[in-house]
Protein backbone atom coordinates (compact mmCIF):
# COMPACT_ATOMS: atom_id res chain seq x y z
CA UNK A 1 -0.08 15.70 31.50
CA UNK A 2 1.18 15.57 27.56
CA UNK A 3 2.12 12.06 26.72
CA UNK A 4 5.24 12.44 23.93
CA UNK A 5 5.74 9.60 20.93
CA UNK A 6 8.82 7.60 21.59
CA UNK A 7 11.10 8.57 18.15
CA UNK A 8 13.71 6.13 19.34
CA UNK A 9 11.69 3.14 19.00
CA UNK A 10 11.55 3.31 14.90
CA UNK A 11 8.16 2.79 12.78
CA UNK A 12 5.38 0.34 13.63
CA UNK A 13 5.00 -2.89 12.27
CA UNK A 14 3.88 -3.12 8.87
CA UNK A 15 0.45 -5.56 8.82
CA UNK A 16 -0.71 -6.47 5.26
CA UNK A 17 -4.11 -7.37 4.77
CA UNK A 18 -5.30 -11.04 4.27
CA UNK A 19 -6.86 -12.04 1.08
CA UNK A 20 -9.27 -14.75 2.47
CA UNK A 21 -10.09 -16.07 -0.46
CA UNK A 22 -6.64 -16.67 -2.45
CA UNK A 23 -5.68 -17.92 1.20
CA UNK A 24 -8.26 -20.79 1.02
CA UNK A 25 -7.64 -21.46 -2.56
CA UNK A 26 -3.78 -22.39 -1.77
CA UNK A 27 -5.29 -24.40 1.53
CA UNK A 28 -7.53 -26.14 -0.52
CA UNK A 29 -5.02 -27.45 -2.49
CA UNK A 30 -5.35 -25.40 -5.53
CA UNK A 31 -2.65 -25.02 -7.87
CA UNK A 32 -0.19 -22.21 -7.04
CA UNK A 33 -0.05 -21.41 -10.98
CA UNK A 34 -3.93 -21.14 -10.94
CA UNK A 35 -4.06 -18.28 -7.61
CA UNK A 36 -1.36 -16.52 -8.99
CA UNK A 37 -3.33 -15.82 -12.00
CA UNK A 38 -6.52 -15.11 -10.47
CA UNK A 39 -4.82 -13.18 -7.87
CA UNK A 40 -1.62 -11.58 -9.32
CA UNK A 41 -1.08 -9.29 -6.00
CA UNK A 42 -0.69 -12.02 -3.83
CA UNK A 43 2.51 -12.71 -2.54
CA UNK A 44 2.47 -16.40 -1.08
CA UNK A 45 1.02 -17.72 -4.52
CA UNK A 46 4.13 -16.30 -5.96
CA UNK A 47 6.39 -17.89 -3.20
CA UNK A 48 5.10 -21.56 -3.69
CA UNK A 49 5.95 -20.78 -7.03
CA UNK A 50 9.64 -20.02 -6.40
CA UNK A 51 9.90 -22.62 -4.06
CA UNK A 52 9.06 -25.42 -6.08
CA UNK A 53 10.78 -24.18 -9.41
CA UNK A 54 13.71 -23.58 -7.09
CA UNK A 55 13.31 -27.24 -5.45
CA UNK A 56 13.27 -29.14 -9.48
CA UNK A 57 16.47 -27.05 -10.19
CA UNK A 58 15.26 -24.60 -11.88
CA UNK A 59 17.15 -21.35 -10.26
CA UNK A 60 15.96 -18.56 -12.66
CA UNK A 61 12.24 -19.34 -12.95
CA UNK A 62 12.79 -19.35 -9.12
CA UNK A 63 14.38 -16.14 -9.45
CA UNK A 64 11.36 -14.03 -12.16
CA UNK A 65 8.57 -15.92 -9.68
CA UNK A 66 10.06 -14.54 -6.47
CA UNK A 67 10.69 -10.88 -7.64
CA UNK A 68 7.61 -10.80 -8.87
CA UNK A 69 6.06 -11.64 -5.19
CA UNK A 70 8.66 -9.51 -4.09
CA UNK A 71 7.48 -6.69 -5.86
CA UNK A 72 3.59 -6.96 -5.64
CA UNK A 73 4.45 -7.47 -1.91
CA UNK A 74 6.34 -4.28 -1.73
CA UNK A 75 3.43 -2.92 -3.25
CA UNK A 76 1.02 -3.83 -0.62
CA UNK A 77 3.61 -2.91 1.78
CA UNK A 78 3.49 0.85 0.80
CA UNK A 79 -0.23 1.02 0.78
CA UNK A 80 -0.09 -0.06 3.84
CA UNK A 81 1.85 2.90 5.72
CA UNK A 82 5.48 1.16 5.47
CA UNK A 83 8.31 3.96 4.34
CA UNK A 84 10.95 1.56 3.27
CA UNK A 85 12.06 0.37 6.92
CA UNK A 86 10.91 -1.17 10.00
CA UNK A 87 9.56 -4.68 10.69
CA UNK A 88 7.13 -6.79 9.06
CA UNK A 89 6.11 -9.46 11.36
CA UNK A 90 6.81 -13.09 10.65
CA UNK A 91 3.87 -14.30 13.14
CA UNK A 92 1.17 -11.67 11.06
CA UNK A 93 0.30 -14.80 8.34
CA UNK A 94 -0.45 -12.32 5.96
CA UNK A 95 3.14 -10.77 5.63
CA UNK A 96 4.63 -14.28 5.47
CA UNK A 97 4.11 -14.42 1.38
CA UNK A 98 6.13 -11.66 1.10
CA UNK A 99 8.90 -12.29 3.59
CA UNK A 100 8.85 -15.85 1.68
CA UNK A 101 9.30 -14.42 -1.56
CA UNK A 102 12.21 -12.09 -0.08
CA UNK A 103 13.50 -15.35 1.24
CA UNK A 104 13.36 -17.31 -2.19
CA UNK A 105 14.90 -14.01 -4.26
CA UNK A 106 17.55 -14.21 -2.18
CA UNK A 107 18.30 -18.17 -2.46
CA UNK A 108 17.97 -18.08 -6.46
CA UNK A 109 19.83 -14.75 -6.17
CA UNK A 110 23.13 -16.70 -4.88
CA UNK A 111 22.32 -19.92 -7.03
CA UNK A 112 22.90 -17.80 -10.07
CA UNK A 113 25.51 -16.02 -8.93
CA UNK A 114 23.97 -12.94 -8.10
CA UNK A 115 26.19 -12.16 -4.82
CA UNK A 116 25.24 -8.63 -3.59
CA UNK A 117 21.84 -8.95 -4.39
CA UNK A 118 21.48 -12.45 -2.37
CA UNK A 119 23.31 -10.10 0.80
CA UNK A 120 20.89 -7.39 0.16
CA UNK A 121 17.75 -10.18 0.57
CA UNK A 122 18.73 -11.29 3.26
CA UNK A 123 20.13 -8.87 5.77
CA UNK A 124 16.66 -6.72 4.22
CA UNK A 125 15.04 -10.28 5.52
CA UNK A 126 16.72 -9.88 8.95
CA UNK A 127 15.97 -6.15 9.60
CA UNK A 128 11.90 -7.01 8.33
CA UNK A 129 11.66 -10.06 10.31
CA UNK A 130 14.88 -11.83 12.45
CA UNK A 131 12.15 -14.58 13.28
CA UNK A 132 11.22 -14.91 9.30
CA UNK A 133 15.38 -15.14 8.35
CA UNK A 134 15.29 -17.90 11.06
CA UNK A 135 12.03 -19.73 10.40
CA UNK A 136 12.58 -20.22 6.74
CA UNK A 137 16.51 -20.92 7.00
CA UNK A 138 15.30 -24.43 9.12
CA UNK A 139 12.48 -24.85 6.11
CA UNK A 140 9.65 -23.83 7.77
């Protein structure tokens, strides 16, 4: 009997690899600034960043240190298998720096007035992840 590939259900999830150590770093309380530098391709370094430039006010630093997640995460993305669509997994802990830095683009992306690019972050946030868009718009 020839088993067939269901081409209705869309691509697999997209599962980016865990970087251990810049993990531990940030768990260990090191300073965001400090993993980011040692470990420019890591996306949650990158999102703390946004996240607390964003929280003192400071939308545009917000907005270079999440597209610059965004993009490294992208990056990983694409070595990974992804083709530009198809979810990314909120609950995979090692996708969550870059839906987090998707996230925070979008936020400083309507704080400076940047309208169709804050849409485009965040319906791009739904389709990755719908439990991502919800998680981190109750500030988890």
């Amino acid at each position: 009997m020839e088993t067939h590939e269901n081409l209705l259900s869309g691509p697999p999830p997209t599962l980016l690899p865990d970087n251990t150590e810049a993990r531990e770093l940030l768990q260990a309380g090191a300073k965001a600034a400090d993993v980011a530098a040692r470990f420019p391709a890591y996306p949650a370094a990158w999102a703390i960043l946004a996240d607390d430039s964003f929280a003192s006010g400071h939308a545009v630093t917000s907005y270079a240190f999440a597209r610059t997640g965004y993009h490294r995460g992208l990056d990983q993305l694409r070595r990974a298998g992804w083709k530009g669509h198809g979810p990314i997994p909120w609950e995979h802990e090692p996708n969550r720096g870059f839906l987090r830095c998707l996230y925070a683009l979008g936020r400083a992306a309507q704080a400076i007035g940047e309208k169709d690019e804050a849409e485009r972050c965040a319906q791009f946030l739904r389709d990755s992840s719908q439990a991502a868009a919800d998680a981190l718009a109750n500030g988890e």
